[in-house]
C-alpha atoms as a PDB file:
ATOM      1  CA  UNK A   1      89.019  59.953 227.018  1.00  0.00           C
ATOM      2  CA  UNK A   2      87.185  62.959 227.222  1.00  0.00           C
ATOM      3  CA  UNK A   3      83.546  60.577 228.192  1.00  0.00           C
ATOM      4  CA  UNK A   4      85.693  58.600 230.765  1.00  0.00           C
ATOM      5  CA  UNK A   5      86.622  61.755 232.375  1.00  0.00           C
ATOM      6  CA  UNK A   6      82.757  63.187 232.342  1.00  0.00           C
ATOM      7  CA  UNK A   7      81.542  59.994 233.639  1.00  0.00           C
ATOM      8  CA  UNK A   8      84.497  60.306 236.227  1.00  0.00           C
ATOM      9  CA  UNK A   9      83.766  63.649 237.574  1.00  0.00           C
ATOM     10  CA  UNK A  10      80.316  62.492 237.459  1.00  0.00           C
ATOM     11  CA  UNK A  11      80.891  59.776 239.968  1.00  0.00           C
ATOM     12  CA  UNK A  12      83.475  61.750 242.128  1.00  0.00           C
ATOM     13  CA  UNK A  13      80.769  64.084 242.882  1.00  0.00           C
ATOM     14  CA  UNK A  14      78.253  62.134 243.975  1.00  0.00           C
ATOM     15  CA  UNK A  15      80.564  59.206 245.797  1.00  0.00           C
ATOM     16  CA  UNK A  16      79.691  60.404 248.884  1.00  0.00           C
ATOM     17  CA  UNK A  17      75.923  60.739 248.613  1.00  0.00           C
ATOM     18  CA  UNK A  18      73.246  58.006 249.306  1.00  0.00           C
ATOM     19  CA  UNK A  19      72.865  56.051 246.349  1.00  0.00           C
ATOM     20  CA  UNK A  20      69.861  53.900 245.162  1.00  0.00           C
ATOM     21  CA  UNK A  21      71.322  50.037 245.166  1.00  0.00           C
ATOM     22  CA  UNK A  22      69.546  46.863 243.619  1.00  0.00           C
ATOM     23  CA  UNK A  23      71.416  43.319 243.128  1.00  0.00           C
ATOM     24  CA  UNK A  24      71.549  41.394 239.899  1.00  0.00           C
ATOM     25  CA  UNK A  25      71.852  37.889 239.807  1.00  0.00           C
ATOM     26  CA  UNK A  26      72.273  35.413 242.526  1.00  0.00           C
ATOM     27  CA  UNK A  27      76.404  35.728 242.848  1.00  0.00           C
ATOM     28  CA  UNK A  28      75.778  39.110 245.062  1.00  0.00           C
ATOM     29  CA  UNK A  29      76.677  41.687 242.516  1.00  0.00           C
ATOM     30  CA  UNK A  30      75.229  45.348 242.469  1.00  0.00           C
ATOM     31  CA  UNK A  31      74.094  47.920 240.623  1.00  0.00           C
ATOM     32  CA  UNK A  32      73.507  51.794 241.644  1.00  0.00           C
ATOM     33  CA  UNK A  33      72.198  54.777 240.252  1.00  0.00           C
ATOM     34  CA  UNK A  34      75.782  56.131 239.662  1.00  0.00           C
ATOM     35  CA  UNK A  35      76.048  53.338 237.319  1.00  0.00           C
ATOM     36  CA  UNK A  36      73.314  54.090 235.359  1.00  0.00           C
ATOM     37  CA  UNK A  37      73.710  57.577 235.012  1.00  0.00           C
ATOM     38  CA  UNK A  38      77.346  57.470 233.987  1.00  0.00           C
ATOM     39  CA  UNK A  39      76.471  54.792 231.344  1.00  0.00           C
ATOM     40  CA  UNK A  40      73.540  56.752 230.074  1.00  0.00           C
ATOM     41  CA  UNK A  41      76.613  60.025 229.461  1.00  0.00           C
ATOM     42  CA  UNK A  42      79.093  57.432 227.938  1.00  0.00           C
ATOM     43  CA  UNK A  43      76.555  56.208 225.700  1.00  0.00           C
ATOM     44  CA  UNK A  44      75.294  59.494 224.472  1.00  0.00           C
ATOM     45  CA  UNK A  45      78.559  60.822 223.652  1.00  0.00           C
ATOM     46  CA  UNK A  46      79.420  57.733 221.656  1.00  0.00           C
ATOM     47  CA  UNK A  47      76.079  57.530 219.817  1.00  0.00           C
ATOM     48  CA  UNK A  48      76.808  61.452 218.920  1.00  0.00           C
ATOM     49  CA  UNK A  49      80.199  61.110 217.683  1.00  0.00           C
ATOM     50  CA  UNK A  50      79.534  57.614 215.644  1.00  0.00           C
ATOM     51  CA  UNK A  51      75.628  57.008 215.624  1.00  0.00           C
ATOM     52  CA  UNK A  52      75.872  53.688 213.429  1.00  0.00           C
ATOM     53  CA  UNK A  53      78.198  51.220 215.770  1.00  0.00           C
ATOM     54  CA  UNK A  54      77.739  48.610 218.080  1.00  0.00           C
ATOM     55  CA  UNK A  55      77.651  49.235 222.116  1.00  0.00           C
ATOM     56  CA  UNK A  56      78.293  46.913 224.878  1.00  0.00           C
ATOM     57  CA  UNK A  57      77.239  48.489 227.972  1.00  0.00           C
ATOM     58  CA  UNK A  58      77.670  46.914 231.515  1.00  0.00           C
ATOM     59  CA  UNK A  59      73.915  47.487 232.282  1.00  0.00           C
ATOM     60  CA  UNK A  60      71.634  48.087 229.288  1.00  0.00           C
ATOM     61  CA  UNK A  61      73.321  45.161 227.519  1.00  0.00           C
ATOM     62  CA  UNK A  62      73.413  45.380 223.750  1.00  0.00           C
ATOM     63  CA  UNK A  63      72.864  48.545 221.817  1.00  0.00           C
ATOM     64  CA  UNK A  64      72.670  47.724 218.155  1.00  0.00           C
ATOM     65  CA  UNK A  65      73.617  49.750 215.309  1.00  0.00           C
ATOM     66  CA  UNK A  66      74.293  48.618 211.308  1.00  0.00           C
ATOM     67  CA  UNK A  67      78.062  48.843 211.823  1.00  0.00           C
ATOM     68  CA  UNK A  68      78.706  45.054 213.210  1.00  0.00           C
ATOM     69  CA  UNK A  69      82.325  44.984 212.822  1.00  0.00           C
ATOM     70  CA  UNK A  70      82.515  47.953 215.302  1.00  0.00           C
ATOM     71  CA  UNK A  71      81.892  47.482 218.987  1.00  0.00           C
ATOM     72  CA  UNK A  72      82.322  49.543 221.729  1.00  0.00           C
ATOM     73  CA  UNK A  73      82.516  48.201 225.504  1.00  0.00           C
ATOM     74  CA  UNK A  74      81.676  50.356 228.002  1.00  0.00           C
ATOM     75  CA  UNK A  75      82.054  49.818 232.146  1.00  0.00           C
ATOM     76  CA  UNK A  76      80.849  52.853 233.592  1.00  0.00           C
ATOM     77  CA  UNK A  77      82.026  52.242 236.752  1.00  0.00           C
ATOM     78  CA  UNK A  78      83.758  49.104 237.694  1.00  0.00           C
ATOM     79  CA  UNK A  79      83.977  48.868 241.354  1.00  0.00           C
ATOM     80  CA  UNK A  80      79.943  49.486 241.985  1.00  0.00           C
ATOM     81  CA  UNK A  81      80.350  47.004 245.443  1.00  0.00           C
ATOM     82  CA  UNK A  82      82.856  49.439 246.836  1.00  0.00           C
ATOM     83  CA  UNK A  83      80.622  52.512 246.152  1.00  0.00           C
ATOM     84  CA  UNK A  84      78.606  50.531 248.161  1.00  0.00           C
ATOM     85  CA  UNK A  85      80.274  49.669 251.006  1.00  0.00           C
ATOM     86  CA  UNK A  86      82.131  53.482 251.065  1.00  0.00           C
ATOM     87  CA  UNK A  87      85.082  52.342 249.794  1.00  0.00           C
ATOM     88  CA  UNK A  88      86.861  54.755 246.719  1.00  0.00           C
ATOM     89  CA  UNK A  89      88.242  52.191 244.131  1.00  0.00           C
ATOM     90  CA  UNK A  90      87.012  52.420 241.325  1.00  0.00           C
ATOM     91  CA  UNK A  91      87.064  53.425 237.427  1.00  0.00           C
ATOM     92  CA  UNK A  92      85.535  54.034 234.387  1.00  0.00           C
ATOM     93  CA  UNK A  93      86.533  51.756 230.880  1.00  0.00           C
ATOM     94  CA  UNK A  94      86.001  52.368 227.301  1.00  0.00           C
ATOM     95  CA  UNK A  95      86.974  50.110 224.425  1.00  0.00           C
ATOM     96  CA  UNK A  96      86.325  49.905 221.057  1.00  0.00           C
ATOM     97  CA  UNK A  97      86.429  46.627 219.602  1.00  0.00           C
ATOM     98  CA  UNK A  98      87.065  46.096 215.344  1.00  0.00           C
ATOM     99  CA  UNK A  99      86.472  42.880 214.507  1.00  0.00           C
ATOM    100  CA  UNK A 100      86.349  41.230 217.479  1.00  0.00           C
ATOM    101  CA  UNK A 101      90.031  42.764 218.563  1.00  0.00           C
ATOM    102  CA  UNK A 102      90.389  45.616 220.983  1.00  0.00           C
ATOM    103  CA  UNK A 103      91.654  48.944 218.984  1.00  0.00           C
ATOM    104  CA  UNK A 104      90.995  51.139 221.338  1.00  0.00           C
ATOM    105  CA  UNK A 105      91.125  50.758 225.534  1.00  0.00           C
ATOM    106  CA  UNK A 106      90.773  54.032 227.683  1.00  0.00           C
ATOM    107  CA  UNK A 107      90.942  53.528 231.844  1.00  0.00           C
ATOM    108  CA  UNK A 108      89.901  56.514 233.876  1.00  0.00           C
ATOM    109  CA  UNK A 109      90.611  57.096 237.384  1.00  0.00           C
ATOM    110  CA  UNK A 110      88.067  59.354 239.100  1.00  0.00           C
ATOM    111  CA  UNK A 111      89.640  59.355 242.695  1.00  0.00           C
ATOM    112  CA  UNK A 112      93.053  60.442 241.495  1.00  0.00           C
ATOM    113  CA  UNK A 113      91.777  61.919 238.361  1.00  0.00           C
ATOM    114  CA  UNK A 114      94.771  59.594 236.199  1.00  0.00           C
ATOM    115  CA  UNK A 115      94.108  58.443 232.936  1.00  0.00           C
ATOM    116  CA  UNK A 116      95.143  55.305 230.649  1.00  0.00           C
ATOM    117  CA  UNK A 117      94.481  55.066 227.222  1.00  0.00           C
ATOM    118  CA  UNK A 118      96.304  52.468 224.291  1.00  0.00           C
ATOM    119  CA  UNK A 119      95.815  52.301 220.308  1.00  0.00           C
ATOM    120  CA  UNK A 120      96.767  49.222 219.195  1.00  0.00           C
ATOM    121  CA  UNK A 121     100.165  49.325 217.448  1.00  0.00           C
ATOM    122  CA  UNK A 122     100.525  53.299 218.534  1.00  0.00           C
ATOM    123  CA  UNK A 123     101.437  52.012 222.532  1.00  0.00           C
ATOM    124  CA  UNK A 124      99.764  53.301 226.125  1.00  0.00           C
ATOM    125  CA  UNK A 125      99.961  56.577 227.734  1.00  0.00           C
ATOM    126  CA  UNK A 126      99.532  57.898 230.945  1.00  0.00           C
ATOM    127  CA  UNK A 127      99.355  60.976 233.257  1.00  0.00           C
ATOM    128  CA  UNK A 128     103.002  61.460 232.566  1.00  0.00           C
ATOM    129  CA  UNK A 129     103.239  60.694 228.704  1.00  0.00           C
ATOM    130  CA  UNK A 130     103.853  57.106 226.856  1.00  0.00           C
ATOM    131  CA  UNK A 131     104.507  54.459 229.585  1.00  0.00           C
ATOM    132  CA  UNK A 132     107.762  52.362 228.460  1.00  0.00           C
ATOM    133  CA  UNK A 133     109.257  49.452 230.199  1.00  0.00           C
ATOM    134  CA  UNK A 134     112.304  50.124 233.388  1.00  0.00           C
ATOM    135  CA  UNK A 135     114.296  47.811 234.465  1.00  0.00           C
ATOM    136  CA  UNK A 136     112.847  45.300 236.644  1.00  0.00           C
ATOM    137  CA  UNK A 137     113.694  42.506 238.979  1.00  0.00           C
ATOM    138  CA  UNK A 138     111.464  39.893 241.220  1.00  0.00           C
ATOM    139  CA  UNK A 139     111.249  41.776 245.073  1.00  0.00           C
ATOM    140  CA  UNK A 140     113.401  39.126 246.814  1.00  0.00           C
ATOM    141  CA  UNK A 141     110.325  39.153 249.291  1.00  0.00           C
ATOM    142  CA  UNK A 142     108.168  38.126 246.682  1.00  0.00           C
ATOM    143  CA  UNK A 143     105.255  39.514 244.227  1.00  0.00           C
ATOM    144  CA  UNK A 144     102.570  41.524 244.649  1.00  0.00           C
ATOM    145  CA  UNK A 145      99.578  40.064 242.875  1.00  0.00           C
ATOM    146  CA  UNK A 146      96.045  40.779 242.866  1.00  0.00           C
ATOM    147  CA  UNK A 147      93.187  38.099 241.452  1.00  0.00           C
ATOM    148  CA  UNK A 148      89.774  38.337 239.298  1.00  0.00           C
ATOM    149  CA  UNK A 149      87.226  36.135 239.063  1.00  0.00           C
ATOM    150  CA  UNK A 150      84.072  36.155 236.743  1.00  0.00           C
ATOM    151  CA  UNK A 151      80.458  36.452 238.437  1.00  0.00           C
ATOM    152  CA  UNK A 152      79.766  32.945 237.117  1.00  0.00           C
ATOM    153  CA  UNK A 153      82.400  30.911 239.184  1.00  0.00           C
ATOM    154  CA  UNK A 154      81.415  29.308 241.628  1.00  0.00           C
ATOM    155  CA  UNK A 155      82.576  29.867 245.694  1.00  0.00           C
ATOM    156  CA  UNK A 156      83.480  26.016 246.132  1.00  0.00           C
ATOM    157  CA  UNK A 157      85.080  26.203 242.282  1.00  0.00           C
ATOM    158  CA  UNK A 158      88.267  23.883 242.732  1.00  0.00           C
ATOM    159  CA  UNK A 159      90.400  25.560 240.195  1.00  0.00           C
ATOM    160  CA  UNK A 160      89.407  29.440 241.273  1.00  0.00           C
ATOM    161  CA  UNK A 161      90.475  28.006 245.105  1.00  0.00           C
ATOM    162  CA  UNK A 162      93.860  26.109 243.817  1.00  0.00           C
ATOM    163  CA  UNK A 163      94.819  29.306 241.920  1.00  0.00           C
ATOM    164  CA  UNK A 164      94.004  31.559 244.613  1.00  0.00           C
ATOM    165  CA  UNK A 165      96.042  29.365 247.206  1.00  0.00           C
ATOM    166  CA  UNK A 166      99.056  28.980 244.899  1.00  0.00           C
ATOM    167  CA  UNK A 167      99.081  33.138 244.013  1.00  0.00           C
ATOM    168  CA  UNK A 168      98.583  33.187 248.242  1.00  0.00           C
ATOM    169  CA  UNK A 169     101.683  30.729 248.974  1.00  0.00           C
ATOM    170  CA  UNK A 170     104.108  32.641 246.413  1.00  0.00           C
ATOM    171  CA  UNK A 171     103.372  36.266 247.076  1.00  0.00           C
ATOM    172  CA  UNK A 172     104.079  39.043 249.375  1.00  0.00           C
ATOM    173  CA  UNK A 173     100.613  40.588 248.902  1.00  0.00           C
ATOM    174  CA  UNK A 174      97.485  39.087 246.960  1.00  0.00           C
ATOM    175  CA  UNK A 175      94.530  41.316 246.229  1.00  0.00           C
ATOM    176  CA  UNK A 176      91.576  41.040 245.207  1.00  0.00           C
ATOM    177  CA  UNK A 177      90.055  44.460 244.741  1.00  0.00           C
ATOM    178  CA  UNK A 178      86.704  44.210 243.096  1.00  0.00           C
ATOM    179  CA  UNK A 179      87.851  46.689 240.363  1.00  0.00           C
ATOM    180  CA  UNK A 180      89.434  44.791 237.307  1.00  0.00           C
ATOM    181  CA  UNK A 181      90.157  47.397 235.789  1.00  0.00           C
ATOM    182  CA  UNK A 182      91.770  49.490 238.162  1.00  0.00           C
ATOM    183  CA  UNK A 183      93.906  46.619 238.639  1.00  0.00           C
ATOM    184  CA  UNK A 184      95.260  46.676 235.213  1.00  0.00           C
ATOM    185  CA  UNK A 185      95.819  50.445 235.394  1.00  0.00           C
ATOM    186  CA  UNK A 186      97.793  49.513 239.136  1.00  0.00           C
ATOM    187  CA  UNK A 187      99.641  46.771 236.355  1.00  0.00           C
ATOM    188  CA  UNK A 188     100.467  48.926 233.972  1.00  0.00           C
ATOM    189  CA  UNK A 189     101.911  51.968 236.003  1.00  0.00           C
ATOM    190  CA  UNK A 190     104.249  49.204 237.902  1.00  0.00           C
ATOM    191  CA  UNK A 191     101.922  49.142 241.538  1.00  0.00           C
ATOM    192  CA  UNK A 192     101.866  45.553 241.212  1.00  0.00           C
ATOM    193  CA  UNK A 193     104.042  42.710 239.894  1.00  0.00           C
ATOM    194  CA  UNK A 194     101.179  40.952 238.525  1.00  0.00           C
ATOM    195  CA  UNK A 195      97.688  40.040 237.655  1.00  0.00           C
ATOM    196  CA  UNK A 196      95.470  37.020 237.302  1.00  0.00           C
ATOM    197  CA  UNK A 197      92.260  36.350 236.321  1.00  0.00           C
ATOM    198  CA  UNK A 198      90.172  33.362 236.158  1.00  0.00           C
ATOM    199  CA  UNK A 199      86.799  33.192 233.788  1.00  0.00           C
ATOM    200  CA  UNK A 200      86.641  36.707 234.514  1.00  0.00           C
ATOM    201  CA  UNK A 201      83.711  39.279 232.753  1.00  0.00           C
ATOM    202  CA  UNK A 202      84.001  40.632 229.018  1.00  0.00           C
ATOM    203  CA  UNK A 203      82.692  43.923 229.678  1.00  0.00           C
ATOM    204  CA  UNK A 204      86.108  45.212 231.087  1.00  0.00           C
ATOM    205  CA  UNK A 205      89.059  42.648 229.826  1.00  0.00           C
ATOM    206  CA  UNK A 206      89.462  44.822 226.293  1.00  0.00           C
ATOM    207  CA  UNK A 207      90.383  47.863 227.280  1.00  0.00           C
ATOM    208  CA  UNK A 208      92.215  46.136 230.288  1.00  0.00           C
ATOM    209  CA  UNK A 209      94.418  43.467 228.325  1.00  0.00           C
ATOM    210  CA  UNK A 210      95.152  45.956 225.587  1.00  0.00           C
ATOM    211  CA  UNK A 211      96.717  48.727 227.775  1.00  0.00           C
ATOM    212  CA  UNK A 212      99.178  45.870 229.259  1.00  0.00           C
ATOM    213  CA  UNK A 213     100.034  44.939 225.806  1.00  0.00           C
ATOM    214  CA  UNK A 214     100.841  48.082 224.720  1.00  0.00           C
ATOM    215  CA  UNK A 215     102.594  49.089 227.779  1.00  0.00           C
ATOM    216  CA  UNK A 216     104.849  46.194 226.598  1.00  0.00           C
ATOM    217  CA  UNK A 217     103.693  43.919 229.408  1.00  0.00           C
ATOM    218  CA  UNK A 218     102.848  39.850 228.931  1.00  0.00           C
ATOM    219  CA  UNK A 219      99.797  38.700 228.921  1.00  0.00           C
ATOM    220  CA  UNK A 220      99.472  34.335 228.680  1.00  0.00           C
ATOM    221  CA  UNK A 221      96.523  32.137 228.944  1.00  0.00           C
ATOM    222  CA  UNK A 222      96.901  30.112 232.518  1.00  0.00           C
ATOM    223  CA  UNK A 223      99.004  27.675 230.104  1.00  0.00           C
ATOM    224  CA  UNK A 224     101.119  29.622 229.498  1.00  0.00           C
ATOM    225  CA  UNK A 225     100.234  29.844 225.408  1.00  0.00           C
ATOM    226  CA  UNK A 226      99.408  32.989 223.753  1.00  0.00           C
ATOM    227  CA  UNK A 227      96.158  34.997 224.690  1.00  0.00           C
ATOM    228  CA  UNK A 228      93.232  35.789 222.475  1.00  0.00           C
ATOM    229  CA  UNK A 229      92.391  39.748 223.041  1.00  0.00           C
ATOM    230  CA  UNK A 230      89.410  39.194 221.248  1.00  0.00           C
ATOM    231  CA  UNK A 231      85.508  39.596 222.250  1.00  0.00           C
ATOM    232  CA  UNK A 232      82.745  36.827 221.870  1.00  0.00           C
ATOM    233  CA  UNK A 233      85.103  34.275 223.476  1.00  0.00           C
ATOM    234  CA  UNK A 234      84.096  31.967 226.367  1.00  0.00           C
ATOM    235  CA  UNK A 235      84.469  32.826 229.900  1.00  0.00           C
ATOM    236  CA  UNK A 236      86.977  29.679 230.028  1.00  0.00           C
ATOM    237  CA  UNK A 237      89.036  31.341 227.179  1.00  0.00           C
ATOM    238  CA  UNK A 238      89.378  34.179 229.173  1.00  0.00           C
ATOM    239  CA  UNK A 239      91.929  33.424 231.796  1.00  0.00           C
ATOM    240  CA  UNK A 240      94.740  34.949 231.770  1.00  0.00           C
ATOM    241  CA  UNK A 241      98.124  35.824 233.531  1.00  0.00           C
ATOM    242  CA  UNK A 242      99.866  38.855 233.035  1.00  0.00           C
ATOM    243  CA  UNK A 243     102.789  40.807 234.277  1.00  0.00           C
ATOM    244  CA  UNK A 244     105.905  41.842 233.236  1.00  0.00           C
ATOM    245  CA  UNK A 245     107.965  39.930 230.568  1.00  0.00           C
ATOM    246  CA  UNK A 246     110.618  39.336 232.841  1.00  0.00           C
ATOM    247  CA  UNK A 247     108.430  38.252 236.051  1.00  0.00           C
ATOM    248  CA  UNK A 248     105.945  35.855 233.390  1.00  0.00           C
ATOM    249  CA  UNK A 249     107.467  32.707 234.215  1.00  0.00           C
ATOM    250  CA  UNK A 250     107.173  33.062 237.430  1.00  0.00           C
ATOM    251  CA  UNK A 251     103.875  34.045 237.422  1.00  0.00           C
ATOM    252  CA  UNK A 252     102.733  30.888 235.041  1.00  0.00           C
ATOM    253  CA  UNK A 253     105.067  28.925 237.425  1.00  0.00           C
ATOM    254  CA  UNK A 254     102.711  29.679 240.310  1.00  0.00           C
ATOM    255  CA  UNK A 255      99.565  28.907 238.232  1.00  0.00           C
ATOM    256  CA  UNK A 256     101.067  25.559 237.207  1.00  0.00           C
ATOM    257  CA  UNK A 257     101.797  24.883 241.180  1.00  0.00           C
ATOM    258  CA  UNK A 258      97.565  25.042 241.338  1.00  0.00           C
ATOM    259  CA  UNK A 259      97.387  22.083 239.621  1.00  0.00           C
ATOM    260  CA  UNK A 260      99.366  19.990 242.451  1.00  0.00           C
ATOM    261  CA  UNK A 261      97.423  22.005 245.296  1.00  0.00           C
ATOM    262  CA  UNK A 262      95.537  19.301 247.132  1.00  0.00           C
END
């Protein structure tokens, strides 16, 4: 929590300023200096504090260590294109992976200065203390959604396009806010009714997926079956739906309706 936060106020303070921006790959994603620079304080805190495991990090890639089974995945700010273009959405995530499953998930908000943090088994907390589940019902006028999709799918994908018009035809609201993981943080403090994601990136699902399922929320594979939290998957094992238990079936009812969208 306490490197989320530094990498945070990091980014808060220089949001404003002109930043140095390069693409990577062909799919139109970005990169800035802010990235780099809050990466490079994440990673030193973690290499201080356990100098023998495994990080993940968005933009060096793999740093190794001799500590395998311990893996720590770190986004230092998810939501670089809206830096870009001005707009403040955007996070830093932290998750430590043992064995392949998430242990540890962490979502910091710089702009409102919030934090979200799980343990598996010990539940997620918030600004306000442990988050537990209130009474819910379906908004009569319909969901609020929002929608991820990996860098690797494609814009003429027919299954990204029958998902998104399905989620379009049975919500009030679907966004799509180039931040997964402030979307699960919006999820798990009850902003939105649900979320779906489609072959979406590795770097940030961990910390994401675990803070739902702590926060006592469902998270389903676009069949409905149960979903794999764990790392090293493939991007098609990724896809998930999630929302609250009583609003699921809903939810995978709309993702079965993209399979009879001409």
């Amino acid at each position: 929590m306490e490197a989320a936060e530094q990498a945070g106020a990091l980014l808060r303070s220089r949001f404003q300023q002109e930043h140095t921006v390069r693409t990577k790959g062909d799919r139109g994603d970005v990169v800035t200096d802010l990235d780099l620079l809050a990466e490079s304080l994440v990673v030193a805190r973690i290499r201080e504090r356990y100098p023998r495991d495994r990080i993940l990090a968005e933009e060096a890639g793999l740093l190794d260590g001799d500590r395998p089974d311990r893996t720590w995945l770190i986004d230092p700010l998810d939501g670089s294109n809206n830096v870009v273009i001005g707009l403040a959405a955007y996070v830093v995530g932290i998750a430590l992976c043992v064995g392949q499953q998430p242990v540890v998930g962490v979502v910091h908000d710089p702009v409102t200065g919030r934090t979200w943090q799980a343990r598996r088994g010990c539940g997620a907390y918030g600004p306000h203390g442990r988050i537990a589940g209130q009474p819910y019902r379906l908004p009569a006028a319909g969901p609020v959604l929002a929608w991820t999709q990996g860098h690797g799918v494609a814009r003429d994908d027919p299954t990204a396009r029958g998902l998104r018009t399905a989620l379009e035809g049975g919500s009030r609201r679907l966004l799509q806010l180039w931040a997964p993981l402030l979307t699960w943080s919006m999820l798990v403090h009850g902003g939105i009714d649900g979320f779906v994601g489609y072959r979406p990136e590795e770097i940030d699902l961990p910390a994401g997926s675990l803070l739902a399922a702590e926060a006592g929320l469902a998270v389903r594979r676009l069949d409905g079956s149960e979903f794999s939290h764990r790392i090293g998957q493939r991007d098609t094992d990724r896809s998930f739906v999630a929302g609250r238990p009583e609003a699921i079936g809903h939810l995978l009812d709309l993702v079965a309706r993209a399979g009879r969208t001409p």
